[in-house]
N, C-alpha and C. Protein backbone atom coordinates (compact mmCIF):
# COMPACT_ATOMS: atom_id res chain seq x y z
N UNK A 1 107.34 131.64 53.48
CA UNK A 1 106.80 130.32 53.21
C UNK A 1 105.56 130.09 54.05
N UNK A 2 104.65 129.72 53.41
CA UNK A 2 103.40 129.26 54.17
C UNK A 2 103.31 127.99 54.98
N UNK A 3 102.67 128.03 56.07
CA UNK A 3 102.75 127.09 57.22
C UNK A 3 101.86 126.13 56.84
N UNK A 4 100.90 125.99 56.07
CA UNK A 4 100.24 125.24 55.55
C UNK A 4 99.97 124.94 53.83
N UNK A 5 100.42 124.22 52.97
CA UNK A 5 100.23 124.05 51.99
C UNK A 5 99.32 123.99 50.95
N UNK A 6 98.64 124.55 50.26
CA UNK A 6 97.25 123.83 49.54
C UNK A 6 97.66 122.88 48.66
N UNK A 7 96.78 121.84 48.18
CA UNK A 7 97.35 120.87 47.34
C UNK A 7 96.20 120.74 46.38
N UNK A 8 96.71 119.62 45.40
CA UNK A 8 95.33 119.61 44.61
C UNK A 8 95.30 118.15 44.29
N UNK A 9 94.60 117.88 44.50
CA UNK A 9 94.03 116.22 44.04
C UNK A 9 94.73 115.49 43.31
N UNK A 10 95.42 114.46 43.05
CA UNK A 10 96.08 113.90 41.62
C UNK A 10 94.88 113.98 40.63
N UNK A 11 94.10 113.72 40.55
CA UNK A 11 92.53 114.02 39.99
C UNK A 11 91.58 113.53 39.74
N UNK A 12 90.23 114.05 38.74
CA UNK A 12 89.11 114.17 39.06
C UNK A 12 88.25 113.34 37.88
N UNK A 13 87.29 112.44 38.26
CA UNK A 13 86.79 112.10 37.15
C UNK A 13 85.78 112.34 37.42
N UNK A 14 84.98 112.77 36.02
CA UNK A 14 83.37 112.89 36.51
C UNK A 14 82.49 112.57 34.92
N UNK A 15 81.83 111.73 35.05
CA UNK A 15 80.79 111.62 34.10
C UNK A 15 79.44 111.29 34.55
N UNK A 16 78.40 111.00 33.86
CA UNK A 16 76.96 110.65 33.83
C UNK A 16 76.93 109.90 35.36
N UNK A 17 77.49 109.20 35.89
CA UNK A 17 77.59 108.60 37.36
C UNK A 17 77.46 109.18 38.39
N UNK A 18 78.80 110.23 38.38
CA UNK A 18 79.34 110.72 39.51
C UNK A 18 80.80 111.17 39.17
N UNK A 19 81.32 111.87 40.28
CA UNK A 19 82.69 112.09 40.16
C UNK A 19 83.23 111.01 41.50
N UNK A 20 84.50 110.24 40.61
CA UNK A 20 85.41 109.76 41.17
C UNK A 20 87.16 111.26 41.03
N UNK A 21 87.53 111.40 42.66
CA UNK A 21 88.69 112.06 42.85
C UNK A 21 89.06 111.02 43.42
N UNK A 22 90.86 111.34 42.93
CA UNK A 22 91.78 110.46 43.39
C UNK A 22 92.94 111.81 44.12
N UNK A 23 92.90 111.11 45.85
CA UNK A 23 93.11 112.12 46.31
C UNK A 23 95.08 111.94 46.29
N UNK A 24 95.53 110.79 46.39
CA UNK A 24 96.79 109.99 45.93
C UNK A 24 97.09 109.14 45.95
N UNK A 25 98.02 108.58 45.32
CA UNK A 25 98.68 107.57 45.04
C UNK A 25 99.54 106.78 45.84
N UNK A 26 99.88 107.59 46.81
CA UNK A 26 101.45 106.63 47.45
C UNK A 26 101.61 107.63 48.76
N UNK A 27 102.65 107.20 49.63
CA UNK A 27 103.29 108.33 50.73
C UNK A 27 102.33 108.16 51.91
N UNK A 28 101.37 107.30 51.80
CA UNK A 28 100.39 107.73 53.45
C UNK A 28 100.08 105.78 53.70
N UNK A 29 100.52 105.75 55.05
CA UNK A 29 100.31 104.70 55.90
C UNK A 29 98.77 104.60 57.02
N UNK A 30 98.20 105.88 57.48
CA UNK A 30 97.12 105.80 58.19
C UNK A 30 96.12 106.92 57.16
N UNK A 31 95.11 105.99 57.39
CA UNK A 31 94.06 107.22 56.38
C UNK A 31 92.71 107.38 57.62
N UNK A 32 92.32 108.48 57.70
CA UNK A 32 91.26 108.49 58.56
C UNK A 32 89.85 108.92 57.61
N UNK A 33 88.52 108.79 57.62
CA UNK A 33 87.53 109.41 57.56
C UNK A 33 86.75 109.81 59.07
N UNK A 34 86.62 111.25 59.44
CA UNK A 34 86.45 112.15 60.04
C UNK A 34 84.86 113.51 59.92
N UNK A 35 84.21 112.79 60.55
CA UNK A 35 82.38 114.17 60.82
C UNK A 35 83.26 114.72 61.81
N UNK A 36 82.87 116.07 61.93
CA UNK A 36 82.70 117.03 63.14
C UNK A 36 81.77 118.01 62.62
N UNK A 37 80.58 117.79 63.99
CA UNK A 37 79.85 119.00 63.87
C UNK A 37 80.47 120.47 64.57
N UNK A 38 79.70 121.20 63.66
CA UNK A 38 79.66 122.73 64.13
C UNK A 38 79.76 123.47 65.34
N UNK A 39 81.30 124.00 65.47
CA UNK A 39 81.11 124.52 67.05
C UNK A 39 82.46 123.67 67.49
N UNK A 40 82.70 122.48 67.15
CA UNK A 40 83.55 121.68 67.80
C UNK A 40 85.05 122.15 67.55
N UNK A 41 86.12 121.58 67.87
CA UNK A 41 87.86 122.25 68.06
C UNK A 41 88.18 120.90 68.15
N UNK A 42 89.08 119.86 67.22
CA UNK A 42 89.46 119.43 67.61
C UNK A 42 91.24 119.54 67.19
N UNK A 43 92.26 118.62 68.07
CA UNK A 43 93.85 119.06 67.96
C UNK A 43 93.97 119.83 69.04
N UNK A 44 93.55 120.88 69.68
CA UNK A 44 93.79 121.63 70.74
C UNK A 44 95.35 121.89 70.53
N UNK A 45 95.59 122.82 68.91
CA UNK A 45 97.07 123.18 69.11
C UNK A 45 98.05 122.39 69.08
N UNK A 46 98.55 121.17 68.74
CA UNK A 46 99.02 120.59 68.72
C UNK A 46 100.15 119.99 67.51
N UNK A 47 101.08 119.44 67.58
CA UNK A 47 101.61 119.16 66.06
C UNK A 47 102.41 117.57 66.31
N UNK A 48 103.18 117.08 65.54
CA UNK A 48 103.58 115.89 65.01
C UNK A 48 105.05 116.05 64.64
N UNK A 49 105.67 115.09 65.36
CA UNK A 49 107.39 115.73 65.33
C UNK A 49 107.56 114.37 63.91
N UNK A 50 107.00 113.17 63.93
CA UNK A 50 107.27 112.67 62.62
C UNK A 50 106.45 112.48 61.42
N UNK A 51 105.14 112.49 61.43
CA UNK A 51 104.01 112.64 60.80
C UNK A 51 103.84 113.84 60.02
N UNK A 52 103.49 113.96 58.22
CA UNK A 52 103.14 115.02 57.53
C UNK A 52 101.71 114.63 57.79
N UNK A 53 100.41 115.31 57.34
CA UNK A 53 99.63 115.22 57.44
C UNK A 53 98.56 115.84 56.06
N UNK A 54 97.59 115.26 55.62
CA UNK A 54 97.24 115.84 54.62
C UNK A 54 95.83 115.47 54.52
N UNK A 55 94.85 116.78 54.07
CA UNK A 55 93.57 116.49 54.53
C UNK A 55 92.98 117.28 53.66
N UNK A 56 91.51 116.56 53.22
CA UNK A 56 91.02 116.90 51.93
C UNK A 56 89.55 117.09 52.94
N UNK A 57 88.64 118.09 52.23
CA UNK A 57 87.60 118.69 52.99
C UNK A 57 86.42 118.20 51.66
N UNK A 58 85.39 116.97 52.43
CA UNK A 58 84.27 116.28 51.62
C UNK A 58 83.05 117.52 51.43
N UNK A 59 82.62 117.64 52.65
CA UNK A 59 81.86 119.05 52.78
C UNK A 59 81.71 119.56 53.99
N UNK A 60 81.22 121.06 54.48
CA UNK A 60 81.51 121.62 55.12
C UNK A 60 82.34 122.87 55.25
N UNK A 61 82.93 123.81 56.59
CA UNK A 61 83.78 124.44 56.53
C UNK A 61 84.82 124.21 57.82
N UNK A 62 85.83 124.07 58.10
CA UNK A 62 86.61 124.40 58.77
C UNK A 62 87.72 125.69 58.71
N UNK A 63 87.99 126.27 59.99
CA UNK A 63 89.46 127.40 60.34
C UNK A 63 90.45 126.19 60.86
N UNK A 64 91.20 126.57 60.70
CA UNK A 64 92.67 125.91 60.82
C UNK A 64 93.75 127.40 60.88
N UNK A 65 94.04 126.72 62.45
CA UNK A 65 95.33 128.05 62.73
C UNK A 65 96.67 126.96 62.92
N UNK A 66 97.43 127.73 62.12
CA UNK A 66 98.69 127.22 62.26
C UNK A 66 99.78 127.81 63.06
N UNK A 67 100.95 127.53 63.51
CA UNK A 67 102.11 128.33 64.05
C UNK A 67 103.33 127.65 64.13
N UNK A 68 104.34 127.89 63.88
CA UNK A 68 105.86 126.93 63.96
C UNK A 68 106.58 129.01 64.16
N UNK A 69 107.61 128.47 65.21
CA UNK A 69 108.62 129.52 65.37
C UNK A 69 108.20 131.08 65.44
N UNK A 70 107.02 130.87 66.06
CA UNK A 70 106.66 132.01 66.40
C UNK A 70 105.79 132.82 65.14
N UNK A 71 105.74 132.22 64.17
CA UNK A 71 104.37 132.49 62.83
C UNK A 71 103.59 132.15 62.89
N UNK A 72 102.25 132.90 62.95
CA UNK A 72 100.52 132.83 62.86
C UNK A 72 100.65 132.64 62.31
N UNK A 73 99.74 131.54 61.34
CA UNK A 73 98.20 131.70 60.02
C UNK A 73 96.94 131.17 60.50
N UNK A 74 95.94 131.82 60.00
CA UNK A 74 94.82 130.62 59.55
C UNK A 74 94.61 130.26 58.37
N UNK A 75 93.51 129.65 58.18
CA UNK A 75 92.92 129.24 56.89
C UNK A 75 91.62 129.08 57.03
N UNK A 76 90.81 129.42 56.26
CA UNK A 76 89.83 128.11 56.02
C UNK A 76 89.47 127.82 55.08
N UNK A 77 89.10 126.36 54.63
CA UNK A 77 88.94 125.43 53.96
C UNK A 77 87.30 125.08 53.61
N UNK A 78 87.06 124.62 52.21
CA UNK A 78 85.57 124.39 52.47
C UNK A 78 85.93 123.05 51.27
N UNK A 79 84.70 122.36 51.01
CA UNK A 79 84.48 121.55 50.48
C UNK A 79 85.49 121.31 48.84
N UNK A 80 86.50 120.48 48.85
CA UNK A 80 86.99 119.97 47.51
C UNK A 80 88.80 120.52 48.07
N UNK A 81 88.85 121.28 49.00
CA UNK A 81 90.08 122.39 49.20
C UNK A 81 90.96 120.66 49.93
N UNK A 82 92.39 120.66 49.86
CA UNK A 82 93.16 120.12 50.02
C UNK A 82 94.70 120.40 50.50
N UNK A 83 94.83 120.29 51.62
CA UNK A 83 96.05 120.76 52.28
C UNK A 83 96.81 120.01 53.09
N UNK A 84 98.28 119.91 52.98
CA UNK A 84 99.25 119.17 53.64
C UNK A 84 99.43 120.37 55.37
N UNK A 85 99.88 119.41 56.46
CA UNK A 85 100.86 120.08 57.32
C UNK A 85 101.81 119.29 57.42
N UNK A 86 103.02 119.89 57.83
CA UNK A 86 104.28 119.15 58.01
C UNK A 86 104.66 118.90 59.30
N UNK A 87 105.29 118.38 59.64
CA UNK A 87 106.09 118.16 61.14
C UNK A 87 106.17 119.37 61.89
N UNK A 88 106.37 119.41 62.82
CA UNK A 88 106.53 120.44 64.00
C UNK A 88 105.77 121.55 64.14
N UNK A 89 104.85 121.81 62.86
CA UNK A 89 103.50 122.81 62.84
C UNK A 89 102.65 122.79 63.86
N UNK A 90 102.43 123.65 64.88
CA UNK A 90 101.25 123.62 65.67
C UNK A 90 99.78 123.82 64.80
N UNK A 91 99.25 123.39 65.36
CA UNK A 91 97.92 123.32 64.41
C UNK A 91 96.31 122.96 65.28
N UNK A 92 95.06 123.34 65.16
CA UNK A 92 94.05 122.45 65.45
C UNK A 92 92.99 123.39 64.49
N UNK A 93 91.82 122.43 64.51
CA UNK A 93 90.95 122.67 63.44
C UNK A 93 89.46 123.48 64.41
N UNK A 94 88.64 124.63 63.81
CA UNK A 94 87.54 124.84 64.60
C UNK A 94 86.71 124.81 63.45
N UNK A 95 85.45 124.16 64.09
CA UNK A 95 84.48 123.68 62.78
C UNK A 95 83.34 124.67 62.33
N UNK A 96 83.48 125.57 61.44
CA UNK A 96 82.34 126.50 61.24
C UNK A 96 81.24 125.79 60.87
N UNK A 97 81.19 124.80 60.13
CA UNK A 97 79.55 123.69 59.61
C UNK A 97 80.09 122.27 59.76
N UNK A 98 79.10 121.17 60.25
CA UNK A 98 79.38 120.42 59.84
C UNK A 98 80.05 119.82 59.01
N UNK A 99 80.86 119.01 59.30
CA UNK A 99 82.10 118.99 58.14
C UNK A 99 82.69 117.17 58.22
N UNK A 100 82.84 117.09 56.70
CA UNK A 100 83.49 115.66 56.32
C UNK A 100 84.42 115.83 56.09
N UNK A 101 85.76 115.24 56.31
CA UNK A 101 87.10 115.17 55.59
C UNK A 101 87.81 114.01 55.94
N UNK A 102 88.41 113.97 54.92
CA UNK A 102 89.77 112.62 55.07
C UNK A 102 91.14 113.17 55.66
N UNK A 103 91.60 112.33 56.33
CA UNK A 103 93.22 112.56 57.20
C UNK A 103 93.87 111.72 56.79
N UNK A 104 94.93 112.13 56.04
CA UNK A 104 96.00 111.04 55.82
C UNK A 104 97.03 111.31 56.09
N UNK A 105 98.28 110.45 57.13
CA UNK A 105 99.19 110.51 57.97
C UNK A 105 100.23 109.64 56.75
N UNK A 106 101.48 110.55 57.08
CA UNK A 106 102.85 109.52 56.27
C UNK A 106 103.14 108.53 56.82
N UNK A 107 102.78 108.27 58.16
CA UNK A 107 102.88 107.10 58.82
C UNK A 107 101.56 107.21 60.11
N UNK A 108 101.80 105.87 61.09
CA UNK A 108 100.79 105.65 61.91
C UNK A 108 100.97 106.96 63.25
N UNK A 109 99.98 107.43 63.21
CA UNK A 109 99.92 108.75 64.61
C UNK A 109 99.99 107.03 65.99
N UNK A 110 99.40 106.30 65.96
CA UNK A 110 99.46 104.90 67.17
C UNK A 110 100.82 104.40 66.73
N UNK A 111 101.82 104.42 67.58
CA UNK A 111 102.93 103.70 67.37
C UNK A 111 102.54 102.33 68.20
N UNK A 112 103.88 100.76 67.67
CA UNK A 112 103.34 99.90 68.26
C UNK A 112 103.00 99.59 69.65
N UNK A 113 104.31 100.40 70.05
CA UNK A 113 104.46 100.42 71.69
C UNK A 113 103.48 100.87 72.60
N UNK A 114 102.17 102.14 72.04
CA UNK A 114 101.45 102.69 72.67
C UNK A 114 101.35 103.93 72.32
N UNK A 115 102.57 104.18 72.25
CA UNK A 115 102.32 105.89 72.65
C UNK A 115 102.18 106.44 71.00
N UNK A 116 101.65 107.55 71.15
CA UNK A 116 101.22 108.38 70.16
C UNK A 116 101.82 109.53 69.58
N UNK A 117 102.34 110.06 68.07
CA UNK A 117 103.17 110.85 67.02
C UNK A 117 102.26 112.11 67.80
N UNK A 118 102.06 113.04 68.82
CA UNK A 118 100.82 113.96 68.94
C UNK A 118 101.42 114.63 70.20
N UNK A 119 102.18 116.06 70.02
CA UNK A 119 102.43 116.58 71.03
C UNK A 119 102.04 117.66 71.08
N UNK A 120 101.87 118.33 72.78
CA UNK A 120 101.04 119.78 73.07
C UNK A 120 102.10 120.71 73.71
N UNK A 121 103.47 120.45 73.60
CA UNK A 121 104.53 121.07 74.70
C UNK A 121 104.94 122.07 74.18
């Protein structure tokens, strides 16, 4: 089983305008829009004991290494590519180009109390 999922858009419209993608419908409580330039790492390895996570790449490239239970992967991802992580996945992103993407969390990574869904142990 793969440590990281690819997904695909619910979908895509495109005419004489532009394209409207619909990335989903339901299941996500925090949505982020996210630049990182080239060169940068952010996550430093890290994963989410209640949070799935799912992230669609605007443009650009990112590597993404994953690990749970002692399994490597990477990936990388470029512009339109779409991928879930799940709970307890170690994970962080290194940015080969400038890069746009959306983050969408099943729930809030800021809980009310303070503290934060985001562990490095």
């Amino acid at each position: 089983m793969a440590l990281i999922e690819r997904l695909q858009p619910d979908f895509t419209f495109t005419d004489e305008r532009g394209t409207l993608t619909q990335l989903v419908h339901g299941g996500y409580e925090q949505v982020n829009a996210v630049f990182t330039k080239a060169g940068a790492v952010r996550g430093r390895f890290h994963y989410h004991r209640e949070n799935r996570e799912t992230f669609f790449i605007i443009s650009g490239r990112v590597l993404v290494r994953a690990e749970k239970d002692g399994e490597r992967e990477e990936y990388t991802f470029t512009a339109g590519d779409m991928f879930t992580v799940e709970p307890f996945v170690r994970h962080d992103f290194h940015y080969l180009e400038d890069t746009y993407l959306v983050g969408m969390y099943s729930g809030c990574v800021e809980r009310p109390d303070g503290t934060k869904d985001i562990y490095e142990d």
